[in-house]
PDB file of N, CA and C in Angstrom:
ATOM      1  N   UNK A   1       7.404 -92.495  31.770  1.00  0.00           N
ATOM      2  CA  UNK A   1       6.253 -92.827  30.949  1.00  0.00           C
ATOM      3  C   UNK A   1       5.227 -91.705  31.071  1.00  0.00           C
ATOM      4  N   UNK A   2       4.338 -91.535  29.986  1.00  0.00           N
ATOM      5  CA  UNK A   2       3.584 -90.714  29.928  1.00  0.00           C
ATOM      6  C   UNK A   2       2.175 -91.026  29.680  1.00  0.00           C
ATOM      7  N   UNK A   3       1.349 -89.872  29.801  1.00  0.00           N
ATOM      8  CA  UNK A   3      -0.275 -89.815  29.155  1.00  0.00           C
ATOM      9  C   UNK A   3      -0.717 -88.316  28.800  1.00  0.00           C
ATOM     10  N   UNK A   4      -1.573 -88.574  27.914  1.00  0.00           N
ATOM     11  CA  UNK A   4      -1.621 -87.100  27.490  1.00  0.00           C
ATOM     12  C   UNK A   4      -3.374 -86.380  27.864  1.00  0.00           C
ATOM     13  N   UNK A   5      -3.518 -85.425  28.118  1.00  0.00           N
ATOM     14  CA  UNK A   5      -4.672 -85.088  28.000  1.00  0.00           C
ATOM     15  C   UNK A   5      -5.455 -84.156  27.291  1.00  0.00           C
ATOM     16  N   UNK A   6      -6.248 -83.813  25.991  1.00  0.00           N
ATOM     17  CA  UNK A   6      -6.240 -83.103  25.230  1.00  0.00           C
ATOM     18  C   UNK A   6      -7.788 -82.071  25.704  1.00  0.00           C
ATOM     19  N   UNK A   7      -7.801 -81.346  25.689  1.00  0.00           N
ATOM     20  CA  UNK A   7      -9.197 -79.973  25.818  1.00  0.00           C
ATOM     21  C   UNK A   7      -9.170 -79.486  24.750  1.00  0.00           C
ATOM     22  N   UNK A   8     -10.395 -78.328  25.116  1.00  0.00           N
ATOM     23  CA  UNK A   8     -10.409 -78.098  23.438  1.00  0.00           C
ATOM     24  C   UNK A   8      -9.402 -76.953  23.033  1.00  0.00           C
ATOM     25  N   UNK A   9      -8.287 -76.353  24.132  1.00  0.00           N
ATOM     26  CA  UNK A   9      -7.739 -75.790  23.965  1.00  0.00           C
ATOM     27  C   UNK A   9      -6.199 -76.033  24.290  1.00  0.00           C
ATOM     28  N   UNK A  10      -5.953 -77.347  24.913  1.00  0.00           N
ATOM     29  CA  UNK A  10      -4.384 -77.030  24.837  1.00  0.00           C
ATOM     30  C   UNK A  10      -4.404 -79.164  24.522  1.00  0.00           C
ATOM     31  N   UNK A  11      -2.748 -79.497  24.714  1.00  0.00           N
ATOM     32  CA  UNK A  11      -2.506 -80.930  24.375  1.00  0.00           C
ATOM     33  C   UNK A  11      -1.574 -80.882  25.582  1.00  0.00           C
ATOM     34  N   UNK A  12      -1.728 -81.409  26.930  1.00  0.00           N
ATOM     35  CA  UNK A  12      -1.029 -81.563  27.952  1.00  0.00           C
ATOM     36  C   UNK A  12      -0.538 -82.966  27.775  1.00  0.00           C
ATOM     37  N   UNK A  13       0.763 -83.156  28.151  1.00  0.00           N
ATOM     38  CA  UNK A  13       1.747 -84.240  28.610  1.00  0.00           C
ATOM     39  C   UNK A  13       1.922 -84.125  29.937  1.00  0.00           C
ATOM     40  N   UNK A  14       1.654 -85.562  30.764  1.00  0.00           N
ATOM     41  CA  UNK A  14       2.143 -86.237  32.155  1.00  0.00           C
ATOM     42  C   UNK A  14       2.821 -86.839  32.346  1.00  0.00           C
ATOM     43  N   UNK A  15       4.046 -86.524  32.773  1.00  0.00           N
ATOM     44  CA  UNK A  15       5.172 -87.562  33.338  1.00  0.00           C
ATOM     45  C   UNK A  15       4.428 -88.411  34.316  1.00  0.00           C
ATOM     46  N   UNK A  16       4.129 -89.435  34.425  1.00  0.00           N
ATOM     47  CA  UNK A  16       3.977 -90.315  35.770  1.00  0.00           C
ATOM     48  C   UNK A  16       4.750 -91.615  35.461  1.00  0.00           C
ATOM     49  N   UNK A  17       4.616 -92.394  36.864  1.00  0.00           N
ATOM     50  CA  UNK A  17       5.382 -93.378  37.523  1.00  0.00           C
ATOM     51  C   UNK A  17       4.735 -94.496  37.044  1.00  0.00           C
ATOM     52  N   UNK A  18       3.555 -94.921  37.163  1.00  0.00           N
ATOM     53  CA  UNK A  18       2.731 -95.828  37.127  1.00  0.00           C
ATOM     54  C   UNK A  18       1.353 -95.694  36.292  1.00  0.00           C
ATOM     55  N   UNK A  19       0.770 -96.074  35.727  1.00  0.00           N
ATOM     56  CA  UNK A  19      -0.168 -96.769  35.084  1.00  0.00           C
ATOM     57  C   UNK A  19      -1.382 -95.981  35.317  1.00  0.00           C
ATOM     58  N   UNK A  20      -2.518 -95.321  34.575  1.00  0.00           N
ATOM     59  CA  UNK A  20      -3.530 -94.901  35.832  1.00  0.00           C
ATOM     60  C   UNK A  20      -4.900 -96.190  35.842  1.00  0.00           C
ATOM     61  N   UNK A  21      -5.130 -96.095  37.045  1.00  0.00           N
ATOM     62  CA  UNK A  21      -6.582 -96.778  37.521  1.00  0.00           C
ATOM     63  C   UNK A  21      -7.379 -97.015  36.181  1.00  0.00           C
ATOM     64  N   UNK A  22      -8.453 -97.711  36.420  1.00  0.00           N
ATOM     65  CA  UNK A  22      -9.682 -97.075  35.160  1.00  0.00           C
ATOM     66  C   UNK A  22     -10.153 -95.876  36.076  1.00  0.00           C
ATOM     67  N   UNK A  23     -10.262 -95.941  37.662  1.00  0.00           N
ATOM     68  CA  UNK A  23     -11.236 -95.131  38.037  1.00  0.00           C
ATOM     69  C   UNK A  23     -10.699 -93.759  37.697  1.00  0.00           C
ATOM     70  N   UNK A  24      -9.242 -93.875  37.985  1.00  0.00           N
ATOM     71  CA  UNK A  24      -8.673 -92.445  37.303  1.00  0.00           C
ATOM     72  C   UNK A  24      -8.682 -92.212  36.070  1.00  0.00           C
ATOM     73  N   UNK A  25      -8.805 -92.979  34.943  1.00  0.00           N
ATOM     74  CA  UNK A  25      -9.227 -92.863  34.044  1.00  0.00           C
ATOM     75  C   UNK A  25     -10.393 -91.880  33.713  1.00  0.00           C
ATOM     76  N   UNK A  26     -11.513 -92.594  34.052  1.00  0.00           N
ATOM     77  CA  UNK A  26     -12.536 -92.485  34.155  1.00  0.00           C
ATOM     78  C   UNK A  26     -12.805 -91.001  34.394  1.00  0.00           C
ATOM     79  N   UNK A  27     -12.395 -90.526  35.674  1.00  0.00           N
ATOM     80  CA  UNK A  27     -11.899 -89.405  36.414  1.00  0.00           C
ATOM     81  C   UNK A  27     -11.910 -87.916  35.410  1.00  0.00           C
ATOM     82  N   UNK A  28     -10.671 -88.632  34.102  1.00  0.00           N
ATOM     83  CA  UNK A  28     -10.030 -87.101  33.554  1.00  0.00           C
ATOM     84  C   UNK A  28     -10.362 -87.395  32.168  1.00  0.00           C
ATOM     85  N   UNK A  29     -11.959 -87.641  31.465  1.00  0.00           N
ATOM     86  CA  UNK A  29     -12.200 -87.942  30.382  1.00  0.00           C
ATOM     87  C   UNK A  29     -13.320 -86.884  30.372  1.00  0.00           C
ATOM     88  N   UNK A  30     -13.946 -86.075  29.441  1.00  0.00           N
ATOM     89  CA  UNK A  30     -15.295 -85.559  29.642  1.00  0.00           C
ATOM     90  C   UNK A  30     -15.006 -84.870  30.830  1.00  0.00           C
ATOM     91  N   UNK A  31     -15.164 -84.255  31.839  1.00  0.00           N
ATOM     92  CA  UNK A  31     -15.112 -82.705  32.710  1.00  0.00           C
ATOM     93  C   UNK A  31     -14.284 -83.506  33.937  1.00  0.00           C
ATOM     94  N   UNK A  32     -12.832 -82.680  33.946  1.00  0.00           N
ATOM     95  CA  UNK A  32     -12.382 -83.334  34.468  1.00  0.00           C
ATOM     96  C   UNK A  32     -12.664 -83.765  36.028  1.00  0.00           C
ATOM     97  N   UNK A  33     -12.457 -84.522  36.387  1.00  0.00           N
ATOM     98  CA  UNK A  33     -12.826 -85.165  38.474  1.00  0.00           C
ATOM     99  C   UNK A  33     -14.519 -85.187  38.328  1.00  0.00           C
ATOM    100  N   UNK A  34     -15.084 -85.395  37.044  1.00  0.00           N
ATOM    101  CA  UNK A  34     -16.373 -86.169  37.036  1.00  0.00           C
ATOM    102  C   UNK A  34     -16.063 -87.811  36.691  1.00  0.00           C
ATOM    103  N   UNK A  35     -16.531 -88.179  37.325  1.00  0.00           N
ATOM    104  CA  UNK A  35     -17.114 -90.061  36.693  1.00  0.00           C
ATOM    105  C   UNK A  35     -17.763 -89.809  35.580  1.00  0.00           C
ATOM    106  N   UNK A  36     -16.916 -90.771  34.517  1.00  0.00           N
ATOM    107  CA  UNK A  36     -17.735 -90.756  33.596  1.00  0.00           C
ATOM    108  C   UNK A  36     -17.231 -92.623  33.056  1.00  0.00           C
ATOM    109  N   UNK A  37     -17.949 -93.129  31.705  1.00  0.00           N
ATOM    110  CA  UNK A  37     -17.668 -94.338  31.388  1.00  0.00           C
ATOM    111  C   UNK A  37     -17.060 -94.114  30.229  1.00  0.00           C
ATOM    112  N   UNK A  38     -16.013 -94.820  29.992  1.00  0.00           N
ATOM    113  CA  UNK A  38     -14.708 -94.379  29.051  1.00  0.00           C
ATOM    114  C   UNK A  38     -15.380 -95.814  28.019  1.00  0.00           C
ATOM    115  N   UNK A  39     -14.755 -94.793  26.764  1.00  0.00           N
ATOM    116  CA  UNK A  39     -14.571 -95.792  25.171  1.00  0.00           C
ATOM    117  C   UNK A  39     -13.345 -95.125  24.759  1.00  0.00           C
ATOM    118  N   UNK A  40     -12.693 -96.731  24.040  1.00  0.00           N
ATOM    119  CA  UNK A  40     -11.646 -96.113  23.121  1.00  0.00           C
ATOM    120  C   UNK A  40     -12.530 -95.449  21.751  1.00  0.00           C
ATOM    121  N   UNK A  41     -12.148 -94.091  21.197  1.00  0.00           N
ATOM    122  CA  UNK A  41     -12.847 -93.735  20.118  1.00  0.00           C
ATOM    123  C   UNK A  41     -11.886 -93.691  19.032  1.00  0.00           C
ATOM    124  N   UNK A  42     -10.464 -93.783  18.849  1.00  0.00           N
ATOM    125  CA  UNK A  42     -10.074 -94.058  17.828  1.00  0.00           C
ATOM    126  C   UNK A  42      -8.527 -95.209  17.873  1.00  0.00           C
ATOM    127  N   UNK A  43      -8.776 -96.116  17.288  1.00  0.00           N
ATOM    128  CA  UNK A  43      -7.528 -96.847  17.070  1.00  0.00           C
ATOM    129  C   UNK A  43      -6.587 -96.787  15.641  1.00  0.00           C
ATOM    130  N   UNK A  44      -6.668 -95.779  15.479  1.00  0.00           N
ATOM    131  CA  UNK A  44      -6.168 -95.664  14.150  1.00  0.00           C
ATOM    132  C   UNK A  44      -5.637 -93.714  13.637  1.00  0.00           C
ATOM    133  N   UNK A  45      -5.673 -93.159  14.802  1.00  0.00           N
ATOM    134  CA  UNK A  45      -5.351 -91.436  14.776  1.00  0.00           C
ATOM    135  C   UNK A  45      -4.012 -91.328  14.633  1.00  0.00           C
ATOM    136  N   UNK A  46      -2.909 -92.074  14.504  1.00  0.00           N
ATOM    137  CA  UNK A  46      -1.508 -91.643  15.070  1.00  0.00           C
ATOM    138  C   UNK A  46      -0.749 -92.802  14.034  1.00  0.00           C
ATOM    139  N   UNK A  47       0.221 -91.941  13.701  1.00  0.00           N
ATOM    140  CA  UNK A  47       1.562 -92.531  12.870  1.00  0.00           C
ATOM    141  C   UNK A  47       1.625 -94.285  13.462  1.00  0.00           C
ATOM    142  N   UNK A  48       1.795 -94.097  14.570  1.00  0.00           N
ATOM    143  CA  UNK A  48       2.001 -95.329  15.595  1.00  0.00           C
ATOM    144  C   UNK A  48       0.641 -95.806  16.035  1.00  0.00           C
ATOM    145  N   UNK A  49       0.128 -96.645  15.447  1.00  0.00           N
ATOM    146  CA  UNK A  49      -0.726 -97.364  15.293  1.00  0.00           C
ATOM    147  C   UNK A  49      -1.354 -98.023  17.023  1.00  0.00           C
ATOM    148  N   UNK A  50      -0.230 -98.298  17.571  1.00  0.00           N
ATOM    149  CA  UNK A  50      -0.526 -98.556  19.628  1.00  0.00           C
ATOM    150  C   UNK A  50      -0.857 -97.379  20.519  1.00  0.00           C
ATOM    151  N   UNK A  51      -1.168 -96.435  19.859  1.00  0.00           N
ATOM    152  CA  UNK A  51      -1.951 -94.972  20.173  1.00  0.00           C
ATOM    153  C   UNK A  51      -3.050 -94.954  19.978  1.00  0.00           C
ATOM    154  N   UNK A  52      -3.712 -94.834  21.334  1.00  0.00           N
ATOM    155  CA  UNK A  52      -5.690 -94.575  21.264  1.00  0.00           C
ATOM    156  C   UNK A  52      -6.030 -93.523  21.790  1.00  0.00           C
ATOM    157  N   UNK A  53      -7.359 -93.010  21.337  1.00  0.00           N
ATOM    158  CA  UNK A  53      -7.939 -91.999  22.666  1.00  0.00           C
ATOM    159  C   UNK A  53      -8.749 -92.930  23.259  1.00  0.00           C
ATOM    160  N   UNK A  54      -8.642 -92.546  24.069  1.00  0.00           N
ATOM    161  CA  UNK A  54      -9.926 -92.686  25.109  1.00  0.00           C
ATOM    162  C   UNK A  54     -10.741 -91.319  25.312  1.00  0.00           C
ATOM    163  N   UNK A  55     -12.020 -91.754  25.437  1.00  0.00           N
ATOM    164  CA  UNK A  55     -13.114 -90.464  25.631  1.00  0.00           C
ATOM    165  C   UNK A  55     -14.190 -90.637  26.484  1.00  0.00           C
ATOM    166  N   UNK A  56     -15.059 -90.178  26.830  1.00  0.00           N
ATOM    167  CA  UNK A  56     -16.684 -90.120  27.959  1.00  0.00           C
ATOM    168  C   UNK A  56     -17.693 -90.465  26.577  1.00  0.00           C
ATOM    169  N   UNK A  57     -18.222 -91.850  27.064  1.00  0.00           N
ATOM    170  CA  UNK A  57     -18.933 -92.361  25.900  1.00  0.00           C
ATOM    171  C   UNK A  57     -20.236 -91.682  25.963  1.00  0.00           C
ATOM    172  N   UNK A  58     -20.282 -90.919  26.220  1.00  0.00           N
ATOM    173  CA  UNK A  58     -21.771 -89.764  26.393  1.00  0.00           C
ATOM    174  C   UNK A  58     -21.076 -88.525  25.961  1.00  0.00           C
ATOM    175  N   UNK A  59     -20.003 -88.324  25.710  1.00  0.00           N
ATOM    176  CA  UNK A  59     -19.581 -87.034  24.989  1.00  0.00           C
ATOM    177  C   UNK A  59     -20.444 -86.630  23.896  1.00  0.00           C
ATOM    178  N   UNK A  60     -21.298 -86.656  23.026  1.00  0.00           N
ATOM    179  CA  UNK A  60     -22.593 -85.960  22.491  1.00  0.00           C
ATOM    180  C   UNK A  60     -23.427 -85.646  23.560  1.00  0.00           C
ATOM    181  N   UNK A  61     -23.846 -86.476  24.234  1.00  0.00           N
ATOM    182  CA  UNK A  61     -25.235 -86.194  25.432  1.00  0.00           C
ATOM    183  C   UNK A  61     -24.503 -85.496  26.193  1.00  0.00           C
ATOM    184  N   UNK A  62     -23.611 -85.084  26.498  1.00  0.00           N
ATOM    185  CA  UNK A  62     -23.355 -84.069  27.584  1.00  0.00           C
ATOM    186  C   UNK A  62     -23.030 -82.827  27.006  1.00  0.00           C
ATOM    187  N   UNK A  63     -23.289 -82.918  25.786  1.00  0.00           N
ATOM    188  CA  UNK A  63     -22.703 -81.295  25.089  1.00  0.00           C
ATOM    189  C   UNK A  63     -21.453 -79.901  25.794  1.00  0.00           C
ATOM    190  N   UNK A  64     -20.339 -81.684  25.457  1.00  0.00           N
ATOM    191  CA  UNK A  64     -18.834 -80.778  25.973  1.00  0.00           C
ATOM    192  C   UNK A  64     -18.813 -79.967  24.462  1.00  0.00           C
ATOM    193  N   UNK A  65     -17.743 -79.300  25.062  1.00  0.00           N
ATOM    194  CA  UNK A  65     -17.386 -78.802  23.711  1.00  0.00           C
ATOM    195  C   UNK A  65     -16.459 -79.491  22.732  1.00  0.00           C
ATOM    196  N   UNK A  66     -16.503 -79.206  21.241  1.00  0.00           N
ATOM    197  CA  UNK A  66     -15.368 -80.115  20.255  1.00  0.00           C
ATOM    198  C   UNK A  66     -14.238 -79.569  20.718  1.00  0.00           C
ATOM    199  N   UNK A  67     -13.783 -81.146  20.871  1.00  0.00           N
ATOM    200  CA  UNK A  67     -12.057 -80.933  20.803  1.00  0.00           C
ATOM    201  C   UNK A  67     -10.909 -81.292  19.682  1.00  0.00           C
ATOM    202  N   UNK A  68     -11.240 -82.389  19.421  1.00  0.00           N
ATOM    203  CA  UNK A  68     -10.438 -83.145  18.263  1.00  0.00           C
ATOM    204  C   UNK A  68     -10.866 -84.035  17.304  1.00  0.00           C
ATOM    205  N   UNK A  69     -10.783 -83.481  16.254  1.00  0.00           N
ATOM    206  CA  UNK A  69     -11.145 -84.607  15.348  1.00  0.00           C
ATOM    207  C   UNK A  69      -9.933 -85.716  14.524  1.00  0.00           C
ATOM    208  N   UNK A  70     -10.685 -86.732  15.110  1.00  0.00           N
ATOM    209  CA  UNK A  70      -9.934 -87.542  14.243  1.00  0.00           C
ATOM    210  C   UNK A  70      -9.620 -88.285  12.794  1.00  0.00           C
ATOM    211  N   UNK A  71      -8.706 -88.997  12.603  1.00  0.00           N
ATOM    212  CA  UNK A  71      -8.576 -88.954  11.217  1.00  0.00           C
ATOM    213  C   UNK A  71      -9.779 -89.699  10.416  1.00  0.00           C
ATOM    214  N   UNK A  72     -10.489 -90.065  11.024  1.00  0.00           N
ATOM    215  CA  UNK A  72     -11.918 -90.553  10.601  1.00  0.00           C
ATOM    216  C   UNK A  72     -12.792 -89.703  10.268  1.00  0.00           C
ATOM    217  N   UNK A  73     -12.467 -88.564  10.675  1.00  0.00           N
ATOM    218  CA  UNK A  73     -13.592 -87.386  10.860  1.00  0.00           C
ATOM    219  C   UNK A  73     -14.264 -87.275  11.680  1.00  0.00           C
ATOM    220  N   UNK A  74     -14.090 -87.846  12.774  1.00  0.00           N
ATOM    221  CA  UNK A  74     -15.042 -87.751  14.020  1.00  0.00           C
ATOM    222  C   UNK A  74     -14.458 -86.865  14.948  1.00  0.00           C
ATOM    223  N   UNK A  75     -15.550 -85.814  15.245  1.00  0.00           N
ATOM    224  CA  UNK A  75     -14.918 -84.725  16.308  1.00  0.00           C
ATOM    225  C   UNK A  75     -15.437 -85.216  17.591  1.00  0.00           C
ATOM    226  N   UNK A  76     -14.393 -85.267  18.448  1.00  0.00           N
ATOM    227  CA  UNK A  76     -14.903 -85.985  19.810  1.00  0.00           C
ATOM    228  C   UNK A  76     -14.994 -84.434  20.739  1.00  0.00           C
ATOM    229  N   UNK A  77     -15.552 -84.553  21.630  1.00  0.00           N
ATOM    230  CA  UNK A  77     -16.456 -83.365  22.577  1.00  0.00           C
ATOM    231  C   UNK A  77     -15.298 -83.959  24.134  1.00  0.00           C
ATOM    232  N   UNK A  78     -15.119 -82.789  24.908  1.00  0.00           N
ATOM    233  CA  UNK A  78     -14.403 -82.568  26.479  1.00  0.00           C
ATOM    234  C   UNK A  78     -13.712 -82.895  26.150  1.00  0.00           C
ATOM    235  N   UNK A  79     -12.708 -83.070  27.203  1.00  0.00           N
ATOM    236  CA  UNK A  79     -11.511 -83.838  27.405  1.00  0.00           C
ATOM    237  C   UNK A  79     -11.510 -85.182  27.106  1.00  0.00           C
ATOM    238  N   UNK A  80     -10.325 -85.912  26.270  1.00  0.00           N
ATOM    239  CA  UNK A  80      -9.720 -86.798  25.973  1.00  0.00           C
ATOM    240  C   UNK A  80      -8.195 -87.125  26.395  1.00  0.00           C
ATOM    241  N   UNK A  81      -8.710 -88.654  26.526  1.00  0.00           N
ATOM    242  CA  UNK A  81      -7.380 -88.921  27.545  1.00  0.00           C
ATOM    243  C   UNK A  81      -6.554 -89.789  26.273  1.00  0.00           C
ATOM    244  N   UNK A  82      -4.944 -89.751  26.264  1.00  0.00           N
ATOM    245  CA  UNK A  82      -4.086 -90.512  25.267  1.00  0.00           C
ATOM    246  C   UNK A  82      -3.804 -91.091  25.607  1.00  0.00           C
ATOM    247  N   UNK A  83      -3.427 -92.709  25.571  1.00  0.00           N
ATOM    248  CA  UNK A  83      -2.547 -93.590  25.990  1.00  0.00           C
ATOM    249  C   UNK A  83      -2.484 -94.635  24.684  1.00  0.00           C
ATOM    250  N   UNK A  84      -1.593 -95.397  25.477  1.00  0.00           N
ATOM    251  CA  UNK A  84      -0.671 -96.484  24.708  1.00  0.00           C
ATOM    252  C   UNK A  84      -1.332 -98.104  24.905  1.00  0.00           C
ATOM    253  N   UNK A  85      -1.348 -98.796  23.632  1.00  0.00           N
ATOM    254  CA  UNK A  85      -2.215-100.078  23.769  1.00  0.00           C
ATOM    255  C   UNK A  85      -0.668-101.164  24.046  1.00  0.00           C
ATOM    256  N   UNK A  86      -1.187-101.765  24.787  1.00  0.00           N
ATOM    257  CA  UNK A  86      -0.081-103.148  25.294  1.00  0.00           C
ATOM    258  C   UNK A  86      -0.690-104.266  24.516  1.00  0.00           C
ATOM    259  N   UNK A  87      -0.037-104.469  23.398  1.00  0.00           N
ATOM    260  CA  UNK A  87      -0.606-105.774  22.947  1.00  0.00           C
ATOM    261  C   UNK A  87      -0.328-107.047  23.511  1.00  0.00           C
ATOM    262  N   UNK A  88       0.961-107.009  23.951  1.00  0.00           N
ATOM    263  CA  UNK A  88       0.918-108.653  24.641  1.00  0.00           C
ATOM    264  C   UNK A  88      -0.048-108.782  25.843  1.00  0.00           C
ATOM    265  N   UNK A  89      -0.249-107.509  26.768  1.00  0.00           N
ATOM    266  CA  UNK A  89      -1.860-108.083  27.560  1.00  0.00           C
ATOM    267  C   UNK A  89      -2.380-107.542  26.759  1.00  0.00           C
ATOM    268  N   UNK A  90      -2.964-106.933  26.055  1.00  0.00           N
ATOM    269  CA  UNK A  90      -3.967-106.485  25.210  1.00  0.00           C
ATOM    270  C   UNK A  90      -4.980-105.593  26.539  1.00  0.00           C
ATOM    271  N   UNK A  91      -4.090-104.477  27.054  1.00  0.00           N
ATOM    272  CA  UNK A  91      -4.806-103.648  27.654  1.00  0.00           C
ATOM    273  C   UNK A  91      -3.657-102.138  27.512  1.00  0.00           C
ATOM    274  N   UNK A  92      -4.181-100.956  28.402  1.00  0.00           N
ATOM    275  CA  UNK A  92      -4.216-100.121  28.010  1.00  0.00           C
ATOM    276  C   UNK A  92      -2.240 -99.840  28.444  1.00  0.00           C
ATOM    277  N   UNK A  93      -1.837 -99.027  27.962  1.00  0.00           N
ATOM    278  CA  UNK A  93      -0.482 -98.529  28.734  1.00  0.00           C
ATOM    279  C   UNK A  93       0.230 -96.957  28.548  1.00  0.00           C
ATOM    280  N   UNK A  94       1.030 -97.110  29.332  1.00  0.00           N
ATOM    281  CA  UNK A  94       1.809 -95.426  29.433  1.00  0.00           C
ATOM    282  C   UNK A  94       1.910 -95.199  28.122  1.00  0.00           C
ATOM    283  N   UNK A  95       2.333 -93.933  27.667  1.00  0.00           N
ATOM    284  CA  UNK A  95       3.373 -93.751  26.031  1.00  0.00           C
ATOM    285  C   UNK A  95       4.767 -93.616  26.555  1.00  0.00           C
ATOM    286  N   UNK A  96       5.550 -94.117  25.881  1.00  0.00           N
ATOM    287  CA  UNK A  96       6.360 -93.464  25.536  1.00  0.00           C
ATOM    288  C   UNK A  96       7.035 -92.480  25.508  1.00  0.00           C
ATOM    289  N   UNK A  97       7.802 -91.524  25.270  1.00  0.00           N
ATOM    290  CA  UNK A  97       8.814 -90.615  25.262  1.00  0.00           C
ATOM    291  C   UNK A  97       8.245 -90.394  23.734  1.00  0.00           C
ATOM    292  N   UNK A  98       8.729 -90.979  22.417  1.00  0.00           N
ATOM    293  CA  UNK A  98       8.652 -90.826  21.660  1.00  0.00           C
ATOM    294  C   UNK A  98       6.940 -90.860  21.288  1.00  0.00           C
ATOM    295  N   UNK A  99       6.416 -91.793  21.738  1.00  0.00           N
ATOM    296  CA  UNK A  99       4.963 -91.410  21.545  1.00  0.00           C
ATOM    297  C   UNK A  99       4.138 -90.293  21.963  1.00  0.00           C
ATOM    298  N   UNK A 100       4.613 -90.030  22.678  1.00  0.00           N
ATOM    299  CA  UNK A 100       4.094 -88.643  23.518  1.00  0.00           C
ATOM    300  C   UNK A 100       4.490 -87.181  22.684  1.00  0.00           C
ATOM    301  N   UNK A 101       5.245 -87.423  21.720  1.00  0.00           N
ATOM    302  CA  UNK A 101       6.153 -86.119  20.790  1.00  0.00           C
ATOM    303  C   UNK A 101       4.621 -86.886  19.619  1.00  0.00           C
ATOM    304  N   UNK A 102       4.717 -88.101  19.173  1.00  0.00           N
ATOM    305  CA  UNK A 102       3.507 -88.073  17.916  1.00  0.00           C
ATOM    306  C   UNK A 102       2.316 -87.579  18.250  1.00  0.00           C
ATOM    307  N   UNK A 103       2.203 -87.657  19.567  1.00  0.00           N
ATOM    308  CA  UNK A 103       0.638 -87.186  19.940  1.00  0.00           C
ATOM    309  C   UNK A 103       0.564 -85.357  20.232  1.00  0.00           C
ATOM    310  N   UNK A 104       1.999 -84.969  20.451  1.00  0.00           N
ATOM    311  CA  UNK A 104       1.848 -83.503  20.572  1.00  0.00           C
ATOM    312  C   UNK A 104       1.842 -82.790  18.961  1.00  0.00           C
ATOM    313  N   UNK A 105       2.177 -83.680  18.203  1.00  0.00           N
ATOM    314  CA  UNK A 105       2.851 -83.268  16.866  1.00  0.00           C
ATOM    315  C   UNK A 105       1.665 -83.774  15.909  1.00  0.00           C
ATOM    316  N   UNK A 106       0.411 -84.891  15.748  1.00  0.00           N
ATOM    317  CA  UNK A 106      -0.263 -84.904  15.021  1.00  0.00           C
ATOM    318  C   UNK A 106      -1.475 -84.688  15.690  1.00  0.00           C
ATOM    319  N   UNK A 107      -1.814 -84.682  16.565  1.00  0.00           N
ATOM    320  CA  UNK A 107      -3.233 -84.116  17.347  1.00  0.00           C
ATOM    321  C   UNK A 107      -4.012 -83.154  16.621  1.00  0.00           C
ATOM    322  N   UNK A 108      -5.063 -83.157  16.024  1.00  0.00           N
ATOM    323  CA  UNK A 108      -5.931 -81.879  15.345  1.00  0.00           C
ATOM    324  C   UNK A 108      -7.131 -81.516  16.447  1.00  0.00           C
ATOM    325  N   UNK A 109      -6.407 -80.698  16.701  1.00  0.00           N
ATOM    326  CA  UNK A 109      -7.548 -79.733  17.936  1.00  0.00           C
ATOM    327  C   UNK A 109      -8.612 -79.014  16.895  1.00  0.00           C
ATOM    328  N   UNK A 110      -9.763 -79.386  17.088  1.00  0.00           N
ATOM    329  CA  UNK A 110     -11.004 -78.563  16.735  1.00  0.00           C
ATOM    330  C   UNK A 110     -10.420 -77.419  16.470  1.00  0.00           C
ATOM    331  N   UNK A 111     -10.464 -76.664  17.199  1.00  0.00           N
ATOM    332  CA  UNK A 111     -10.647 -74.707  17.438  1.00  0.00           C
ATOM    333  C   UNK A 111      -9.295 -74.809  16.084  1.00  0.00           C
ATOM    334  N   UNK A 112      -8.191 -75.409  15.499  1.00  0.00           N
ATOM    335  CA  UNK A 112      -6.920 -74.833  14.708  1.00  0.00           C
ATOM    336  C   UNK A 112      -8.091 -75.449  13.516  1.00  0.00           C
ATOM    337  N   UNK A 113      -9.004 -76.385  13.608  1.00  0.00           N
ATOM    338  CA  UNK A 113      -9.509 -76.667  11.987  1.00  0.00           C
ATOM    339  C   UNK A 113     -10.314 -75.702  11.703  1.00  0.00           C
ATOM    340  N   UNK A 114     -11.187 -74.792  12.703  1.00  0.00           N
ATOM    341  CA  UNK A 114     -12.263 -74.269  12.177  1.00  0.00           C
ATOM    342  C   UNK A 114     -11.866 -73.078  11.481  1.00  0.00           C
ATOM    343  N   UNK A 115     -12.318 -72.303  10.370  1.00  0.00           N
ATOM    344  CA  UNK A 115     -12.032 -71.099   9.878  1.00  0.00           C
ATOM    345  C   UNK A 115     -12.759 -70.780   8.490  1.00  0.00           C
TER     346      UNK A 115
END
C-alpha cells in the first residue's frame, strides 16, 4: 500500500506497511517534520473519485510555495499529502497500486502549468 507526497517540484510514492498516524500526517503536510493541522482540500482531483489531498490548512498564511492545482482551480501551497478515502469507515486509507499510478499520472504540479 501506498501514499504519495507532492512538492512543488517532484510527485513521490511510499511503499509502507501500515496506515499513517494523523500525527504523522500532520507531520509531512506544509514543511515537512513541522506540525501542522491537516484539511482534505480536494475530493474530486482524480479519475478515482476515493482519492483526496490532504494539505496544512494555513497553506496561504504560511506562504509555502504553489504546488498543485486542482481540478477546481485551486492551487494549494507546500507539500501535500495523497491518500485513499475508506468509505465503509468513512476515514482516511493507503492507495492502492493502481491508485498510486492515477495520482503519478494526473497530478498538475504548479511549476509544468506556468508559462
Amino acid at each position: 500500500m501506498f501514499y504519495a507526497l507532492v512538492n512543488p517540484k517532484s510527485i513521490k510514492i511510499h511503499n509502507v506497511k501500515k496506515m499513517l498516524s494523523l500525527k504523522e500526517m500532520q507531520e509531512l503536510v506544509g514543511i515537512e517534520g513541522e506540525s501542522a493541522y491537516i484539511e482534505v482540500s480536494s475530493y474530486r482531483n482524480y479519475s478515482d473519485k476515493s482519492i483526496v489531498i490532504v494539505a496544512d490548512d494555513g497553506f496561504l498564511l504560511n506562504h509555502f510555495s504553489p504546488t498543485c492545482v486542482t481540478v477546481e482551480g485551486t492551487v494549494l501551497h507546500g507539500q501535500v499529502l495523497v491518500l485513499g478515502i475508506d468509505l465503509v469507515n468513512n476515514d482516511f486509507s493507503l492507495l492502492t497500486e493502481k491508485q498510486a499510478r492515477i495520482v503519478q499520472e494526473e497530478t498538475r504540479l504548479y511549476q509544468n502549468l506556468r508559462g
